[in-house]
Every structure is written in structure tokens, then in C-alpha cells.
C-alpha atoms as a PDB file:
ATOM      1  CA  UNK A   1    -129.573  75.696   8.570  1.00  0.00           C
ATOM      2  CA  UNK A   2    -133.333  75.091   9.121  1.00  0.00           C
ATOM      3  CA  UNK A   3    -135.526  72.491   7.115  1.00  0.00           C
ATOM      4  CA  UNK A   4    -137.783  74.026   4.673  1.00  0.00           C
ATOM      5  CA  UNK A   5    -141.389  75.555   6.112  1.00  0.00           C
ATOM      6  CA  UNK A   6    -144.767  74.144   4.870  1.00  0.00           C
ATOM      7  CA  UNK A   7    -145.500  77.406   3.678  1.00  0.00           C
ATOM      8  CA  UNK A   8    -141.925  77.277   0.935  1.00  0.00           C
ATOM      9  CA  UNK A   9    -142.638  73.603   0.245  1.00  0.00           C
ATOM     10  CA  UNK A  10    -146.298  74.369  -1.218  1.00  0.00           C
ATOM     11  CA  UNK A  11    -144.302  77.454  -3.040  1.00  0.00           C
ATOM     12  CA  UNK A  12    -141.432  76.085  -4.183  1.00  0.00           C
ATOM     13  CA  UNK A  13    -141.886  72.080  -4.680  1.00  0.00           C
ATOM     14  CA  UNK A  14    -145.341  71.982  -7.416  1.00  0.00           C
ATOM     15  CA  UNK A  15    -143.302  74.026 -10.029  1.00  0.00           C
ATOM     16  CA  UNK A  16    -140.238  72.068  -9.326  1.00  0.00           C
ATOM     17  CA  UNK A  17    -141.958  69.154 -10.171  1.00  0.00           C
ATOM     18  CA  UNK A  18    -142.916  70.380 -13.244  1.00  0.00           C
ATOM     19  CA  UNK A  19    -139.320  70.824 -14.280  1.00  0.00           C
ATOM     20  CA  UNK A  20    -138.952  67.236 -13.762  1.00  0.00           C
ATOM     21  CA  UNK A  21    -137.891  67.147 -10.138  1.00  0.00           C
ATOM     22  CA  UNK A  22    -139.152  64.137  -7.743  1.00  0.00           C
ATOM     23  CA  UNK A  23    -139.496  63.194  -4.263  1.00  0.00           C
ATOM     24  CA  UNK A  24    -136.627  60.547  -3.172  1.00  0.00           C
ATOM     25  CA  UNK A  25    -138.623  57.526  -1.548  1.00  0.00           C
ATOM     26  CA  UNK A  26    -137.890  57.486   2.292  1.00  0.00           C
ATOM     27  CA  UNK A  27    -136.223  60.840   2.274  1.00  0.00           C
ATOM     28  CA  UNK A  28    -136.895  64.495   2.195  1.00  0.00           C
ATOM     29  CA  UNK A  29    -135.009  64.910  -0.945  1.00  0.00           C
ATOM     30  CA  UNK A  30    -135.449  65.892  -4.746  1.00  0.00           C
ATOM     31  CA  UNK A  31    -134.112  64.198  -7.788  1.00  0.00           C
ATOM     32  CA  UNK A  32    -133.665  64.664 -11.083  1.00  0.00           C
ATOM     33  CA  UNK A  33    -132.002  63.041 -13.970  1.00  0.00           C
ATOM     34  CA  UNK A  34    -130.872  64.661 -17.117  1.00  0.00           C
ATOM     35  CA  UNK A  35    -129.546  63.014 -20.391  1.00  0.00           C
ATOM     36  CA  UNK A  36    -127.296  64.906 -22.183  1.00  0.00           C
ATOM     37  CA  UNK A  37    -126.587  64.507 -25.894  1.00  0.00           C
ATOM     38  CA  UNK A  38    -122.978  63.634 -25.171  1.00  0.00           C
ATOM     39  CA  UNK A  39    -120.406  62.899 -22.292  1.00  0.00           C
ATOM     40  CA  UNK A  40    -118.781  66.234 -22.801  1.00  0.00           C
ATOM     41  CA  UNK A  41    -121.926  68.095 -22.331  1.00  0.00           C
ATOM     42  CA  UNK A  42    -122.617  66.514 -19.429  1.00  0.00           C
ATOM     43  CA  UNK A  43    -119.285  67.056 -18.110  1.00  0.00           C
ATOM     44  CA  UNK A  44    -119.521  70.818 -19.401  1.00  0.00           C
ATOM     45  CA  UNK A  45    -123.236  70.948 -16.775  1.00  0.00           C
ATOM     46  CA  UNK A  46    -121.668  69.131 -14.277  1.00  0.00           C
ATOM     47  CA  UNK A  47    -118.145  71.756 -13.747  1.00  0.00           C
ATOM     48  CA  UNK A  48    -120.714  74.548 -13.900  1.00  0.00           C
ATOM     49  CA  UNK A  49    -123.086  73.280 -11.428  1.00  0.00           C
ATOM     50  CA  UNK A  50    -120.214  72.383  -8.750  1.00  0.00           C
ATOM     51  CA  UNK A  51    -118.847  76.175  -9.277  1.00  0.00           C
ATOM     52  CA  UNK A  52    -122.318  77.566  -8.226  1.00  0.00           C
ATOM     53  CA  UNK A  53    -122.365  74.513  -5.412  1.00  0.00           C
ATOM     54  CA  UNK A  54    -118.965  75.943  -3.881  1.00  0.00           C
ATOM     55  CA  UNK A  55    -120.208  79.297  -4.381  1.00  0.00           C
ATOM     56  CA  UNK A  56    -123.506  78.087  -1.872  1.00  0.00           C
ATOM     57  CA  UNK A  57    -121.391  75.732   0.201  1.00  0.00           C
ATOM     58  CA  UNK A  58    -123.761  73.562  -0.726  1.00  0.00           C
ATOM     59  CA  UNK A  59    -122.926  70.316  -2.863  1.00  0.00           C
ATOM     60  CA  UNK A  60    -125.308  67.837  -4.559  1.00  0.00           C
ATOM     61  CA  UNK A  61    -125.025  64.285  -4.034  1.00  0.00           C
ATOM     62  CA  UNK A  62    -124.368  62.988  -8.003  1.00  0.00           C
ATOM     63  CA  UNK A  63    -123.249  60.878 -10.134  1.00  0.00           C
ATOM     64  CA  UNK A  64    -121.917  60.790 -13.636  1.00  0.00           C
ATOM     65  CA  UNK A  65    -122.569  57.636 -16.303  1.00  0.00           C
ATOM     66  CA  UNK A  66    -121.819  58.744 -19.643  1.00  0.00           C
ATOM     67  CA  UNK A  67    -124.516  61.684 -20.824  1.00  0.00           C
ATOM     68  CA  UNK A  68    -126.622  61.182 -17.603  1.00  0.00           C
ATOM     69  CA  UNK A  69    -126.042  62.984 -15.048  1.00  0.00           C
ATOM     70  CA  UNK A  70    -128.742  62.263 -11.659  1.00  0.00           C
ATOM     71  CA  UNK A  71    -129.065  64.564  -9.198  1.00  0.00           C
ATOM     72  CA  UNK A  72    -130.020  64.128  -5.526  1.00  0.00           C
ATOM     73  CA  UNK A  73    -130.646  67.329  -3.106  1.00  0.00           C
ATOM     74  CA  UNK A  74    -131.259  67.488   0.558  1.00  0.00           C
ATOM     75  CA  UNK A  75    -129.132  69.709   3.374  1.00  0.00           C
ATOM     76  CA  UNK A  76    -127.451  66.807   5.815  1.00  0.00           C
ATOM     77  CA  UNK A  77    -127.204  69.511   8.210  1.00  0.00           C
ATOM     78  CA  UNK A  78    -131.229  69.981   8.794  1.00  0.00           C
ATOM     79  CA  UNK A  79    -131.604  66.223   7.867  1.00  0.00           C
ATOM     80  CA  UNK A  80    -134.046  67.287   4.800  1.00  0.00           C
ATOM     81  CA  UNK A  81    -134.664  70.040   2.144  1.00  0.00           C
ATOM     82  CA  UNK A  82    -133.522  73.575   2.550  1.00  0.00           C
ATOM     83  CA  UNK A  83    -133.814  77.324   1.073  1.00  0.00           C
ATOM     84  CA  UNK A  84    -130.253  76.097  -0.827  1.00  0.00           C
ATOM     85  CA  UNK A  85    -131.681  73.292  -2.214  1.00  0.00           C
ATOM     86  CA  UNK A  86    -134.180  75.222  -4.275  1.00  0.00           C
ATOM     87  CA  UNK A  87    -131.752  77.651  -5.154  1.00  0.00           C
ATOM     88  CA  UNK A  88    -129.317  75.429  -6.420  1.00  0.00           C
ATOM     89  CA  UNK A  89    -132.247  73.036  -8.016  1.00  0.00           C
ATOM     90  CA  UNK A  90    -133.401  76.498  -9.712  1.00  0.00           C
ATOM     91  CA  UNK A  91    -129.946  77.243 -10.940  1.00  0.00           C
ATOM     92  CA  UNK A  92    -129.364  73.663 -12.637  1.00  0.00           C
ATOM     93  CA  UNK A  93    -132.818  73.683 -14.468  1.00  0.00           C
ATOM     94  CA  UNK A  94    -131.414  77.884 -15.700  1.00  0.00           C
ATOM     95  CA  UNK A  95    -128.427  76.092 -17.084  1.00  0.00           C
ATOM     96  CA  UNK A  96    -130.287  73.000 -19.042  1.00  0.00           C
ATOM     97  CA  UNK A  97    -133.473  73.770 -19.851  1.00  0.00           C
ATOM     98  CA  UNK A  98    -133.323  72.099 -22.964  1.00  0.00           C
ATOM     99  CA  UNK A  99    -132.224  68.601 -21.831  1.00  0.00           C
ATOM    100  CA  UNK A 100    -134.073  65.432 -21.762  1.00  0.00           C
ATOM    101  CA  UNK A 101    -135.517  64.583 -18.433  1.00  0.00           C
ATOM    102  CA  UNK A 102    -136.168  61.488 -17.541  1.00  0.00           C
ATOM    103  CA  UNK A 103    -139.220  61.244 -15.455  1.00  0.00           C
ATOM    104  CA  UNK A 104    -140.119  57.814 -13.958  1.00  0.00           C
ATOM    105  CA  UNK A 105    -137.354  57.918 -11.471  1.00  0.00           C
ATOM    106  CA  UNK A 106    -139.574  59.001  -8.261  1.00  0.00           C
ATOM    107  CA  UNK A 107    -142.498  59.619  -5.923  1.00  0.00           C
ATOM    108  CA  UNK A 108    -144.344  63.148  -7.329  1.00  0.00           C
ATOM    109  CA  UNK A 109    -143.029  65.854  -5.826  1.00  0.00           C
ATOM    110  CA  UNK A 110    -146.480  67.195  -3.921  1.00  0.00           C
ATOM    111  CA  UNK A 111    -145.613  64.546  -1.212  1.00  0.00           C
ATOM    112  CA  UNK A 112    -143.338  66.494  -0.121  1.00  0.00           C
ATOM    113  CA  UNK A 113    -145.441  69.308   0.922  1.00  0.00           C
ATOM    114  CA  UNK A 114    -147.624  69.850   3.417  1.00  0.00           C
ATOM    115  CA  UNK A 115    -146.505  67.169   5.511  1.00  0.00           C
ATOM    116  CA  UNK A 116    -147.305  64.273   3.645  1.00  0.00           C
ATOM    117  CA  UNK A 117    -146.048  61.187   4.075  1.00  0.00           C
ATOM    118  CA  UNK A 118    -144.312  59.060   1.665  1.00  0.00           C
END
């Protein structure tokens, strides 16, 4: 697995970020946090995102309180982002478009491309 190229992160990241995913501080991840209207909806997003994760062999670091469910991507095996971390962050934001987002959880996204530094 290779890291993603400059030329994919200036693609890919802006309109990410205007879905509501952010840079992690100190890594070369994306997060996002959605709040669900209950626990079983977030449950229900959850068991369909981890079919699609097996289906990539790729699986999101996450966790689960109640309705919110926040989302960290990166590939551990290229250290930083990859192509399957914009697939799979495309495929959750297909499945929940309507959620709440919350947005004040990160660094904005555009750091993350180009080469810029945190």
C-alpha cells in the first residue's frame, strides 16, 4: 500500500472537508464525527460501515458512545492516508448524508495537502 500522492490529496481532501472531514493533529489522518438521532441508528451505520470495511480489508479506527459514532482513517501499513481511505470515507458520507456533523473536532482538512505541515 502506498501513501496518498500530492496530486489525490489536492483532489480528494478539499471536498472531503466539506463533508465534515478533518485533519487529526500530529497525524496523517481524517476524522469525522456523526450524531445520530438514536443508539440504534448508530449501531444500524456502524454494522454497515464494518461490512464495506471487510469488504476493503480496510478497518476504521472508531468508537461508539451512545448516537455518536467518531471516525478516524489512516492505512498503518503506509503510516498515513491511502486510496482506501477515501473510498471508505466516500462510502460512510453515501450512507449518512443526512446526519449531524459535528465540526470543531480538528485541524481543516487543506493541511493535509500539498505537504503542509500541521
Amino acid at each position: 500500500m502506498t501513501p496518498l500522492s500530492e496530486e489525490v490529496r489536492a483532489e480528494a481532501l478539499p471536498a472531503l472537508g466539506e463533508t465534515g472531514w478533518a485533519a487529526v493533529e500530529g497525524r496523517d489522518a481524517i476524522r469525522k464525527i456523526w450524531k445520530f438521532k438514536s443508539f440504534v441508528e448508530a449501531w444500524g451505520f456502524m454494522s454497515r460501515v464494518a461490512l464495506m470495511a471487510e469488504k476493503l480489508n480496510h478497518h476504521p479506527e472508531w468508537r461508539n458512545v451512545y448516537n455518536v459514532v467518531d471516525v478516524t482513517l489512516t492505512t498503518h501499513d503506509c503510516n498515513g492516508l491511502s486510496d482506501l481511505d477515501i473510498d471508505l470515507a466516500r462510502k460512510m458520507d453515501k450512507i449518512a448524508p443526512d446526519t449531524v456533523i459535528q465540526r470543531d473536532h480538528g485541524q481543516p482538512i487543506v493541511c493535509l495537502c500539498g505537504g503542509g505541515t500541521l
